[in-house]
Structures are given as C-alpha cells and as structure tokens.
C-alpha atoms as a PDB file:
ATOM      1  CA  UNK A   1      94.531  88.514  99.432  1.00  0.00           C
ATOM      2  CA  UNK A   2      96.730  89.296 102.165  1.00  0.00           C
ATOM      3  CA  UNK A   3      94.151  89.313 104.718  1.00  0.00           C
ATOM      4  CA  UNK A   4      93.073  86.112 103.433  1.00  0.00           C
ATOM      5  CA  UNK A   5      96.274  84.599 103.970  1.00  0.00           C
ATOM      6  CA  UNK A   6      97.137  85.879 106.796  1.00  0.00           C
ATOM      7  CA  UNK A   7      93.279  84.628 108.236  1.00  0.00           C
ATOM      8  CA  UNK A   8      94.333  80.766 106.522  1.00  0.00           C
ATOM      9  CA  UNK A   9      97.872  80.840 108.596  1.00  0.00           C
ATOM     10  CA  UNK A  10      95.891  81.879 111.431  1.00  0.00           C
ATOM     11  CA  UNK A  11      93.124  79.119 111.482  1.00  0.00           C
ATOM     12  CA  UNK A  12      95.930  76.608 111.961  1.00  0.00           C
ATOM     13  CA  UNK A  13      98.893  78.198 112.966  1.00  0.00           C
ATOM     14  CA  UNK A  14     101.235  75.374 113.849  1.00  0.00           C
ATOM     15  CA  UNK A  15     100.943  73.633 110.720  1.00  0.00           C
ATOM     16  CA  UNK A  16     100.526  76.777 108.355  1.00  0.00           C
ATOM     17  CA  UNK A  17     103.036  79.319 109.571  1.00  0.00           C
ATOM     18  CA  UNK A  18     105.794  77.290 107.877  1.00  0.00           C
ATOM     19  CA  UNK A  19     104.304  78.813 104.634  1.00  0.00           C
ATOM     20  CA  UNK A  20     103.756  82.200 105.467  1.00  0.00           C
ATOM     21  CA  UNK A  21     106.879  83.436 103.702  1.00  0.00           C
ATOM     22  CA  UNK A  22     106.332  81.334 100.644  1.00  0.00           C
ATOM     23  CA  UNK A  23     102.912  82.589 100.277  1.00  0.00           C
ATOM     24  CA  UNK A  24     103.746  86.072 100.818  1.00  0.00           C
ATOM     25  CA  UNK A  25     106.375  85.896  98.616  1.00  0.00           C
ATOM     26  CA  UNK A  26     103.729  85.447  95.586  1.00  0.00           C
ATOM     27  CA  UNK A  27     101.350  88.223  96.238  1.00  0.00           C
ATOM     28  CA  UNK A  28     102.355  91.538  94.837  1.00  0.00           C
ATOM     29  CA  UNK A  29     102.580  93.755  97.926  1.00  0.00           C
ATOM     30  CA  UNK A  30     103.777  96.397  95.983  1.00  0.00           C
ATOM     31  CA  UNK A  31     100.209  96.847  94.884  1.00  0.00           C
ATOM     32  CA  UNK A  32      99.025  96.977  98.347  1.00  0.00           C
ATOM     33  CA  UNK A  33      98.222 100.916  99.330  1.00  0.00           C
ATOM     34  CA  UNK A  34     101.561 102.026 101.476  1.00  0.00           C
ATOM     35  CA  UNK A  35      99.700 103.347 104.668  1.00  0.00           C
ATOM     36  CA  UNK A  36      97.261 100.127 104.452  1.00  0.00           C
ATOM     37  CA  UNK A  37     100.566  97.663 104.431  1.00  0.00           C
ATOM     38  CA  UNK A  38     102.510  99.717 106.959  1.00  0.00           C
ATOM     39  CA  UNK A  39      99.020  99.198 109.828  1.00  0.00           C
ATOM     40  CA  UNK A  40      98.705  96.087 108.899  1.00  0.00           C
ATOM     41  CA  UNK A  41     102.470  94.858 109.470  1.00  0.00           C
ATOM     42  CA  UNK A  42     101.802  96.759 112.819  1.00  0.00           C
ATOM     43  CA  UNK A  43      98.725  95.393 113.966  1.00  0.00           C
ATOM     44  CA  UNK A  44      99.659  91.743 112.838  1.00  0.00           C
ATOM     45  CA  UNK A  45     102.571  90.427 115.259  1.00  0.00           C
ATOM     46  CA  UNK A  46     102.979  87.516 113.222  1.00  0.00           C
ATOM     47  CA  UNK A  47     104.706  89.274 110.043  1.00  0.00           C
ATOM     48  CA  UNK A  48     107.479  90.465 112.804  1.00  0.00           C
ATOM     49  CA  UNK A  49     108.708  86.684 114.012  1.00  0.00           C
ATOM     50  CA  UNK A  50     110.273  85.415 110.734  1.00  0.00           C
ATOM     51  CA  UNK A  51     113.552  87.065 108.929  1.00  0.00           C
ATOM     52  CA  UNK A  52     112.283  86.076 105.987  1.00  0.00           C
ATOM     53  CA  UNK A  53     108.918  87.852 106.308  1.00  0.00           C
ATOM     54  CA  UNK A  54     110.271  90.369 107.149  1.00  0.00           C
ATOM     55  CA  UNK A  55     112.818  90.637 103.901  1.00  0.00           C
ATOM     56  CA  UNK A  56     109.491  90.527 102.277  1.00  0.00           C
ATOM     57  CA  UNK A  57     108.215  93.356 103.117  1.00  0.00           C
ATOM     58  CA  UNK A  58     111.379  95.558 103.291  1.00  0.00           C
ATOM     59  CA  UNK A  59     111.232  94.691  99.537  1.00  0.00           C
ATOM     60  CA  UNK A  60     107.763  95.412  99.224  1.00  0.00           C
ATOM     61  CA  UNK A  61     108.373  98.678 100.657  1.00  0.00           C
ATOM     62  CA  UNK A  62     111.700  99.714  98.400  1.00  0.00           C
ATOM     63  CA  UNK A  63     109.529  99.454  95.580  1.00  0.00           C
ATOM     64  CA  UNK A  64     106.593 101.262  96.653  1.00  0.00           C
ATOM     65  CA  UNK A  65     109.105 103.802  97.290  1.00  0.00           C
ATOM     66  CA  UNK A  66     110.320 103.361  94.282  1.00  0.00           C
ATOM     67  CA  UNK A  67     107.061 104.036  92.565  1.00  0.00           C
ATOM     68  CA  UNK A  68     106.535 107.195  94.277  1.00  0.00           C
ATOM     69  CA  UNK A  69     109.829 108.692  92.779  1.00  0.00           C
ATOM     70  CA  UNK A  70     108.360 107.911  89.150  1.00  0.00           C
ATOM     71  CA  UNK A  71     106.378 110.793  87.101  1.00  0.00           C
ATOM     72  CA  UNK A  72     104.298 110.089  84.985  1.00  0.00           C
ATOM     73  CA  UNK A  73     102.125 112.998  82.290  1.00  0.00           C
ATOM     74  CA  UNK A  74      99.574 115.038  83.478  1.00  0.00           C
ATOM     75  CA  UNK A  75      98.412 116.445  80.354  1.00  0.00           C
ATOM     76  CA  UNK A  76      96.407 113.776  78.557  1.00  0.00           C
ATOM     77  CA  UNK A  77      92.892 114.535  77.628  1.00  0.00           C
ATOM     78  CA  UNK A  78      90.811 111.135  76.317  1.00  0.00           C
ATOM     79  CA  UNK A  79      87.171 111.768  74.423  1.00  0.00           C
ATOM     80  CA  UNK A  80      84.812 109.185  74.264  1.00  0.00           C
ATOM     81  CA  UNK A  81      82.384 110.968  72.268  1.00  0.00           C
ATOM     82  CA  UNK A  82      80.266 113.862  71.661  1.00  0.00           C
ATOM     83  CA  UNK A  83      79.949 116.507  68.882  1.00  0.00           C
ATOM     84  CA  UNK A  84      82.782 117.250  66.575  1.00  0.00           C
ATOM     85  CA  UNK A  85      83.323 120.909  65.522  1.00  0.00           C
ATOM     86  CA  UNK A  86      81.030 120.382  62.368  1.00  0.00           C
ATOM     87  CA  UNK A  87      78.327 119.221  65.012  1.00  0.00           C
ATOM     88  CA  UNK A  88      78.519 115.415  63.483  1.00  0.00           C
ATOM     89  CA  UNK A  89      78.656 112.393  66.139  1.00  0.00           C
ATOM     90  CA  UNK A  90      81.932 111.548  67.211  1.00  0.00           C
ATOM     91  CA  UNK A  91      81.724 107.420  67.667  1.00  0.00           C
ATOM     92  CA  UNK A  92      85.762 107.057  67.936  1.00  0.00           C
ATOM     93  CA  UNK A  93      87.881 107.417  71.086  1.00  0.00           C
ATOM     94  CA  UNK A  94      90.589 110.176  70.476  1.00  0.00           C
ATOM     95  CA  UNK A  95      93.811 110.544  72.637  1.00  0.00           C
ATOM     96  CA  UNK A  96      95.079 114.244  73.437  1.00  0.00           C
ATOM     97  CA  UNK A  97      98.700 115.458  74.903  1.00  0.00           C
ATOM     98  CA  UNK A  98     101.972 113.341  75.829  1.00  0.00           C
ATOM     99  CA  UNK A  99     100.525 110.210  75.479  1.00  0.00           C
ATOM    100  CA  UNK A 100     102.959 107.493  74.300  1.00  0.00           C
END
C-alpha cells in the first residue's frame, strides 16, 4: 500500500502531494518490515520535504521499536492431528505450553 500511494502522489504530484501526510497517516507503517521502511524513506526524496511526513514516520519507527522490546513464548507446541497414544485418530486441534 505504501508503494501504491506513494506511485498515486507521484502520477500527479502538484495536485496530490497535499495528501501525502493524510494518507500516510492511515496506513499502519508499523506493519511495514523495519529495514524495508528505512530504504524506502531513503530512496524516496519525497517523504523528506514535509514535517509532517516526517512525524509520521518517526512514529512509525518508535513503535516498531517498540515491538522489538516485547517477548513473547517460545514454548508452544500446536497438533493438528495424527495418532493419539492408544493409536486412535486425533480429529481435534490441541494447544501445548504457555499459551494464554
């Protein structure tokens, strides 16, 4: 999506660029993978000319750190199916370790 916005800016620029912050402002660049975002505000000059942009993505960035800091459990085991010890067909979904 953010390519895609960037691209409709881009096809008419003086007209568009007015909404670039507002339509940044809706898409969830926390989602966005950190080294992907971080080339991208690089390669695309136009992300760099408005203070509001750039608020945007300073945001976008705390939380992404943010995310990092979190831990989350390691030890969860999920079965789909198989054999149970007696050898009988398991058809229900179990869930194993420190799931909440």
């Amino acid at each position: 999506l953010l390519e895609a916005v960037l691209k409709w800016v881009k096809s008419s620029k003086d007209e568009r660029l007015d909404n670039l912050p507002e339509l940044l402002s809706r898409l969830d660049l926390r989602l966005v993978h950190e080294e992907y975002l971080e080339n991208f505000i690089r390669e695309e000059h136009i992300l760099a000319k408005s203070a509001d942009i750039s608020e945007i993505v300073a945001e976008a960035r705390a939380s992404i750190d943010e995310e990092k800091l979190k831990t989350y459990p390691t030890s969860i085991i999920i079965q789909v199916g198989g054999l149970s010890g007696s050898e009988k067909v398991q058809n229900t979904p179990g869930v194993y370790g420190n799931a909440t």
